[in-house]
C-alpha atoms as a PDB file:
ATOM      1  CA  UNK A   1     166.176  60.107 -11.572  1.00  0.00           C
ATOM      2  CA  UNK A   2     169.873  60.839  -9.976  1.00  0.00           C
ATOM      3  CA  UNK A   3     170.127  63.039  -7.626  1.00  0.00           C
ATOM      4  CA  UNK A   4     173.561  63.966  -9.219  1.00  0.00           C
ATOM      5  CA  UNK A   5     174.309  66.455 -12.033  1.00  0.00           C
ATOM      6  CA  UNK A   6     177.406  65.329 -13.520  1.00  0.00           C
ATOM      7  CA  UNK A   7     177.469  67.885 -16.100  1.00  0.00           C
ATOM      8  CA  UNK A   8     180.239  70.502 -16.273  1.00  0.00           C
ATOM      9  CA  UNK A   9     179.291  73.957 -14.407  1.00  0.00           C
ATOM     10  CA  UNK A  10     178.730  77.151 -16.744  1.00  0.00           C
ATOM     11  CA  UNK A  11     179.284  80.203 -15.423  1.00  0.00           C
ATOM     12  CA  UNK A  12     176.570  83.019 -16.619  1.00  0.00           C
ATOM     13  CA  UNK A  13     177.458  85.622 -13.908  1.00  0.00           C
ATOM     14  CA  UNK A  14     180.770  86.578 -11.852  1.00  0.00           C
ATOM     15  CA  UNK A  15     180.933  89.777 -10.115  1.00  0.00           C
ATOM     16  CA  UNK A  16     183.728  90.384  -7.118  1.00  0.00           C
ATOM     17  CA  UNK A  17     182.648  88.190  -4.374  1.00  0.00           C
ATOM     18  CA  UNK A  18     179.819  85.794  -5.987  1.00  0.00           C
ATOM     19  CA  UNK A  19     179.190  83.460  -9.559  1.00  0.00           C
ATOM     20  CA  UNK A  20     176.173  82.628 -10.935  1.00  0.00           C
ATOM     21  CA  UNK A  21     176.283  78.698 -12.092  1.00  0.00           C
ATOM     22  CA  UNK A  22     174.341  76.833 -13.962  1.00  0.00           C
ATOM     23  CA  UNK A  23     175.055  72.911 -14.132  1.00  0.00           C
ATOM     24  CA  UNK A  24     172.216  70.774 -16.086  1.00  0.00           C
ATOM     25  CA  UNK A  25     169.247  72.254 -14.361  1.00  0.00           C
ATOM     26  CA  UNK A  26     171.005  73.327 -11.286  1.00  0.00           C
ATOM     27  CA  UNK A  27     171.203  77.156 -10.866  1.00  0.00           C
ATOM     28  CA  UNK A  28     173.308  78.767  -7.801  1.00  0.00           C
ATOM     29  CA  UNK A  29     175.689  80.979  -6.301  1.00  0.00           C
ATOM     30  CA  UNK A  30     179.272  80.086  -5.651  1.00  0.00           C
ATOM     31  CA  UNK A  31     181.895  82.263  -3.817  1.00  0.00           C
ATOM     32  CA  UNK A  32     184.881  83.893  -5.428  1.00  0.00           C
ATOM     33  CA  UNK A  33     187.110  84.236  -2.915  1.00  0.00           C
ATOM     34  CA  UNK A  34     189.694  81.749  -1.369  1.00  0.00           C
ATOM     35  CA  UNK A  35     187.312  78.540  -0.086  1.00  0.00           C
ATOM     36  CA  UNK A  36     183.889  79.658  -0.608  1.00  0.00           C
ATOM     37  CA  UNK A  37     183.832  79.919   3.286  1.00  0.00           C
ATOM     38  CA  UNK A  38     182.027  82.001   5.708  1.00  0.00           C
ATOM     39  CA  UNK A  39     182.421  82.721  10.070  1.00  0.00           C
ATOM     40  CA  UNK A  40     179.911  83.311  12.142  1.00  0.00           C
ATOM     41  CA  UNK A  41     181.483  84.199  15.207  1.00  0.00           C
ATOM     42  CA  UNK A  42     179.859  82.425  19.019  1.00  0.00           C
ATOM     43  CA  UNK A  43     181.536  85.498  21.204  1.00  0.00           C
ATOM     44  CA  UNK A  44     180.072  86.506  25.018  1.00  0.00           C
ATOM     45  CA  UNK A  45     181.672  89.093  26.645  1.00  0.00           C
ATOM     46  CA  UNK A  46     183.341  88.707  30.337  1.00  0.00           C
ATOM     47  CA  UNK A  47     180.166  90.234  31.638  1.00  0.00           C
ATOM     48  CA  UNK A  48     178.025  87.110  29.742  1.00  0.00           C
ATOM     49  CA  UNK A  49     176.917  89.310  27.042  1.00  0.00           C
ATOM     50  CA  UNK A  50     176.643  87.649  23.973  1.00  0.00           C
ATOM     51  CA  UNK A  51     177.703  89.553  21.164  1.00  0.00           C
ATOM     52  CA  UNK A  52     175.052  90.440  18.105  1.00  0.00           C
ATOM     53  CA  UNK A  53     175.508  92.835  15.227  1.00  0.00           C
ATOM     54  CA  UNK A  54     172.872  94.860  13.795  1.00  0.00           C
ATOM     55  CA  UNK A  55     172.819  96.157   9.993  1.00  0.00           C
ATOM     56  CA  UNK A  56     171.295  96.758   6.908  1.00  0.00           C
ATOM     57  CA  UNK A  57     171.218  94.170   4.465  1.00  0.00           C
ATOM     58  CA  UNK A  58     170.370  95.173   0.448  1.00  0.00           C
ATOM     59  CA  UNK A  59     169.068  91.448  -0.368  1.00  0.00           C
ATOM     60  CA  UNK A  60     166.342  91.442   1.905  1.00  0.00           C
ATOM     61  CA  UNK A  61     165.875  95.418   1.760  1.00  0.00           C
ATOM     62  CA  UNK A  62     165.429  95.122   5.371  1.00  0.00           C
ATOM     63  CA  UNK A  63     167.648  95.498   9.308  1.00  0.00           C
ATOM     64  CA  UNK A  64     169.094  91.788  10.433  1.00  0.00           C
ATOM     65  CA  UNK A  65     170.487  90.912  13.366  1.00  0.00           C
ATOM     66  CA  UNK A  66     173.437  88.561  13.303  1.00  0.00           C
ATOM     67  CA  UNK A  67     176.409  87.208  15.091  1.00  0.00           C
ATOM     68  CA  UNK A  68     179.534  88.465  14.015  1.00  0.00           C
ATOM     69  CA  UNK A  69     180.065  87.193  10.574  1.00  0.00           C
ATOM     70  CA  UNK A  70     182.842  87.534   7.643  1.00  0.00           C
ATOM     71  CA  UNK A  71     184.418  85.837   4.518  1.00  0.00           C
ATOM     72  CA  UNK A  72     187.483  83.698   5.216  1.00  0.00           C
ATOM     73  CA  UNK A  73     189.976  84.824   3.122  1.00  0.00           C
ATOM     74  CA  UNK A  74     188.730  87.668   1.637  1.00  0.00           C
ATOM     75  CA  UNK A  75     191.037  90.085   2.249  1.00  0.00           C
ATOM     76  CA  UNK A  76     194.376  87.336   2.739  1.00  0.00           C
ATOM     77  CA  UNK A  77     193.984  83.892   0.997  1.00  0.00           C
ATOM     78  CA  UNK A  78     196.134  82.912   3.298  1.00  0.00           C
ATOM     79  CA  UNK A  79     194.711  83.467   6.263  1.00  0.00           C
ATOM     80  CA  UNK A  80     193.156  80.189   8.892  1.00  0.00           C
ATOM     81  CA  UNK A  81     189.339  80.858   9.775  1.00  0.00           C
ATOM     82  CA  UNK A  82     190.637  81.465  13.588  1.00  0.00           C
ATOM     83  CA  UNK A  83     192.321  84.310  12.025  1.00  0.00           C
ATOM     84  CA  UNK A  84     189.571  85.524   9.924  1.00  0.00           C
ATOM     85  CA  UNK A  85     187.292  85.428  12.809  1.00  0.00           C
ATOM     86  CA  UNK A  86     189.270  87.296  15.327  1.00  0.00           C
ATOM     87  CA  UNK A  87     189.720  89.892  12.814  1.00  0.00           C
ATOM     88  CA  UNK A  88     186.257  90.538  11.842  1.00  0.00           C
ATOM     89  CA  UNK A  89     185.124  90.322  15.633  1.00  0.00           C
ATOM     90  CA  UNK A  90     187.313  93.111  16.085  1.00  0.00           C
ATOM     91  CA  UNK A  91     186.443  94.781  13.222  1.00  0.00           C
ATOM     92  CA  UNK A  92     182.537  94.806  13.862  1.00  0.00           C
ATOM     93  CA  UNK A  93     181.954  94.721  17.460  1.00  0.00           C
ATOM     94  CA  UNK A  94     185.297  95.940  18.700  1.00  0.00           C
ATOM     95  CA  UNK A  95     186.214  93.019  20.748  1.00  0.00           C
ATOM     96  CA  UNK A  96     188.817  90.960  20.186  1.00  0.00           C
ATOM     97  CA  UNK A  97     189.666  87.219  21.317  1.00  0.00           C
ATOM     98  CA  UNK A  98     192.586  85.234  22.835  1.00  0.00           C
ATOM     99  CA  UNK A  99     191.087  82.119  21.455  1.00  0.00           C
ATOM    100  CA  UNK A 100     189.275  81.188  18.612  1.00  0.00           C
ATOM    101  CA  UNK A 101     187.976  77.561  17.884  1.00  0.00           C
ATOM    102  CA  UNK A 102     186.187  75.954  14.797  1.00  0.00           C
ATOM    103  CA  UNK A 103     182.922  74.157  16.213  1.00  0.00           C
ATOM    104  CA  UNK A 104     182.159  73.027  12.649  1.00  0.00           C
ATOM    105  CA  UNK A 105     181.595  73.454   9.007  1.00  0.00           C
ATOM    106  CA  UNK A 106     178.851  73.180   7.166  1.00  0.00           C
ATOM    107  CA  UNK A 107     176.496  74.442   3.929  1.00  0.00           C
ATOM    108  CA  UNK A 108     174.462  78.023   4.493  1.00  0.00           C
ATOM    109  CA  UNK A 109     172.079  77.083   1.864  1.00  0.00           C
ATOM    110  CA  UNK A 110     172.781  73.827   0.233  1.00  0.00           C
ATOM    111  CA  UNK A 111     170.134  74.467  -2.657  1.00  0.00           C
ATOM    112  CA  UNK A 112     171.130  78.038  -3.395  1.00  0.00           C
ATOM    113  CA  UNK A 113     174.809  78.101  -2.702  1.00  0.00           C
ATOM    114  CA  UNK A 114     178.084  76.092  -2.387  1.00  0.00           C
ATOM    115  CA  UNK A 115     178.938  78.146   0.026  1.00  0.00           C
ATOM    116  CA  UNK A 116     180.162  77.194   3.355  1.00  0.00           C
ATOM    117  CA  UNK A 117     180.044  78.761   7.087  1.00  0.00           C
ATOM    118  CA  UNK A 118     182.391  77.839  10.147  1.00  0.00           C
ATOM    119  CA  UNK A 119     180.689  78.341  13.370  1.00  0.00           C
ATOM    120  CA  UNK A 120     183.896  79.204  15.590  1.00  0.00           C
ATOM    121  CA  UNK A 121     184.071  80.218  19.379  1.00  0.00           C
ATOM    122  CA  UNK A 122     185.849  83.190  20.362  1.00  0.00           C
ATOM    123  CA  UNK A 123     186.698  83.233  24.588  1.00  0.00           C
ATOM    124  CA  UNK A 124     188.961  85.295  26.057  1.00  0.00           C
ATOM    125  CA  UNK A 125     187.392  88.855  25.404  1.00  0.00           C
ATOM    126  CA  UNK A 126     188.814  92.009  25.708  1.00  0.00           C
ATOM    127  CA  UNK A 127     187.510  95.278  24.206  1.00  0.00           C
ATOM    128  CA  UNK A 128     190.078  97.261  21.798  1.00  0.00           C
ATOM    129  CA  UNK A 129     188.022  99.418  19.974  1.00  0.00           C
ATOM    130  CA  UNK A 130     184.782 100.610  18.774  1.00  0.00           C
ATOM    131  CA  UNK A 131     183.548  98.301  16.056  1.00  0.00           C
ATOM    132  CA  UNK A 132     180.701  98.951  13.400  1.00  0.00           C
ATOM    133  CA  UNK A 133     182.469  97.421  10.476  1.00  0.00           C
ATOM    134  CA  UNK A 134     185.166  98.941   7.725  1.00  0.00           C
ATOM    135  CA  UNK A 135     183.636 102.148   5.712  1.00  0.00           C
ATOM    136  CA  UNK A 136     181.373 100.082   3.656  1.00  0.00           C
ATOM    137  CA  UNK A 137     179.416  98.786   6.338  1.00  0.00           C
ATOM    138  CA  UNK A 138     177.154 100.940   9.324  1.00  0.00           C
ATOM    139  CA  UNK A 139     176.871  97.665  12.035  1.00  0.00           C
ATOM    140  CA  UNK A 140     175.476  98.627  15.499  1.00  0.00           C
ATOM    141  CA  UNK A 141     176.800  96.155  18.072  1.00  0.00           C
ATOM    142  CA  UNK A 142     174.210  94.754  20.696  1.00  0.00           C
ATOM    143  CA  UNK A 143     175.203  92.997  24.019  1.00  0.00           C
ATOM    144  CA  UNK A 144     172.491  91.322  25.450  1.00  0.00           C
ATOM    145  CA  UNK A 145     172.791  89.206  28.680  1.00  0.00           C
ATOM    146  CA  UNK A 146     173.008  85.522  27.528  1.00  0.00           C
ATOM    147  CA  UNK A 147     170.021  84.645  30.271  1.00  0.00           C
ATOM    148  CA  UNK A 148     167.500  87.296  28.174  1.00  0.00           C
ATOM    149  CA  UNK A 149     169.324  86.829  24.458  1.00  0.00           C
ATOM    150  CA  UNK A 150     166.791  84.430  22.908  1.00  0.00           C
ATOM    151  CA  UNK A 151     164.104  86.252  24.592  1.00  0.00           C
ATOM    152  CA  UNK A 152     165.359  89.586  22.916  1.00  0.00           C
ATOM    153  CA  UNK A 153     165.905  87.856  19.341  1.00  0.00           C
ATOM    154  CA  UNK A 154     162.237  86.875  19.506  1.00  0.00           C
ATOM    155  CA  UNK A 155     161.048  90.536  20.257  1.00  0.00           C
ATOM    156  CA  UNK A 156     163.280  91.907  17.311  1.00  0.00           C
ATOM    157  CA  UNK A 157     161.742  89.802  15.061  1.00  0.00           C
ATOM    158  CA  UNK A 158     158.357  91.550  16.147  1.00  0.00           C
ATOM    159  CA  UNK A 159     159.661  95.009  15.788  1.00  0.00           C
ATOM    160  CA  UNK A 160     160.440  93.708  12.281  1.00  0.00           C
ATOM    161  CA  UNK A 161     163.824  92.983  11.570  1.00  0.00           C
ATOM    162  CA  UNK A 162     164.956  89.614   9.447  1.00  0.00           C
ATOM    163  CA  UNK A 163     166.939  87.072  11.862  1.00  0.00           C
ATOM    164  CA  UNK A 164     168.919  83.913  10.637  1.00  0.00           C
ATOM    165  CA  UNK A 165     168.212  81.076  11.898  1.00  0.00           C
ATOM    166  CA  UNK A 166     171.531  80.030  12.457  1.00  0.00           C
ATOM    167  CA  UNK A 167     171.386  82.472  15.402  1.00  0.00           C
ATOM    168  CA  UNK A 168     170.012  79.787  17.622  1.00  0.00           C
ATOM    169  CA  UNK A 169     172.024  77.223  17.124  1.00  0.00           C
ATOM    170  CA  UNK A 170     175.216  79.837  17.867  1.00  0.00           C
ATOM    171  CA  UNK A 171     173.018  80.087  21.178  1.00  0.00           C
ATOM    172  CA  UNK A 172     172.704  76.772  21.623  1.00  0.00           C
ATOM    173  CA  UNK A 173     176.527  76.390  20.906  1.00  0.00           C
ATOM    174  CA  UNK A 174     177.015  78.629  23.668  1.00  0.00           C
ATOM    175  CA  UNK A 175     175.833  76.005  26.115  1.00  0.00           C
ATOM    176  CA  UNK A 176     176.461  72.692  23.965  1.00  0.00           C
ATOM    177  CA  UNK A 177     179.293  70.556  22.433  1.00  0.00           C
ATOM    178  CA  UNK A 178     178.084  69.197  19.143  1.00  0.00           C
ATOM    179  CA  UNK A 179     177.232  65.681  20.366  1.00  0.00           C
ATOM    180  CA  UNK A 180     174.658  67.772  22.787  1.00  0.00           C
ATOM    181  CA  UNK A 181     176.545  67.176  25.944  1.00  0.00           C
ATOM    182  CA  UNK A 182     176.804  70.435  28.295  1.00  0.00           C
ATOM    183  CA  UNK A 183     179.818  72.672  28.237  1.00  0.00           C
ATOM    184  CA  UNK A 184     181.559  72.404  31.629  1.00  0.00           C
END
């Protein structure tokens, strides 16, 4: 049996940001907005802090923690991921970032969604403001001392909030190129 469904998508559902798709017995998500793509944002503070972001989310009906995350394009279809990611650094943890650079690309949740994230490193921190996301959002920031921030991911999930996994590999990114060699 192909792996491949050939058949043209149907679309059952579209509200502002998401579709609902069906294609032959396929069912998933899709995003609306320019790209389908996502940042999560790799940012540690001057002081090694890494940056993590703290907020409600209705899916799960439960607290996350995250890295600084945000649709590409959302707001300007126009705009790079670099630009997308400074701006929602800024806008949820109130830092902001000389430099921003795309580490890669790749599927959140390749049998649920065509969406995509960009993990992208932010250096050159300076603090401009306050953060805790645009009036539809309530985000606490967290900065947690790189040495002690897996540590303290661990003992969140034990007070009981939800944590994607992709948190550890934007620790590990911290540390690593890709191709596993350390950064200098």
């Amino acid at each position: 049996m192909s792996q491949r469904n050939n058949e043209a998508p149907r679309v059952v559902f579209e509200g502002k940001f998401q579709r609902m798709v069906v294609r032959g017995t396929w069912e998933y998500s899709e995003r609306t907005h320019a790209g389908g793509l996502a940042a999560i944002i790799i940012a540690v503070t001057p002081q090694d802090n890494v940056l993590f972001v703290e907020q409600f989310r209705v899916p799960l009906q439960a607290k996350t923690i995250e890295m600084p995350a945000g649709l590409v394009g959302d707001i300007d279809a126009g705009e790079s991921i670099e630009m997308s990611a400074v701006r929602e650094l800024e806008e949820e943890t109130g830092w902001t970032a000389e430099q921003a650079e795309v580490l890669m690309i790749g599927p959140t949740s390749s049998g649920a969604s065509s969406e995509k994230i960009a993990f992208v490193r932010a250096t050159g921190l300076s603090r401009v403001g306050a953060g805790g996301g645009d009036d539809s959002e309530d985000i606490t920031v967290h900065e947690v001392p790189r040495a002690q921030a897996a540590a303290w991911l661990v003992q969140k999930i034990a007070e009981g909030y939800e944590l994607d996994a992709k948190l550890w590999a934007g620790l590990w990114m911290i540390e690593h190129h890709l191709d596993g060699t350390p950064r200098g």
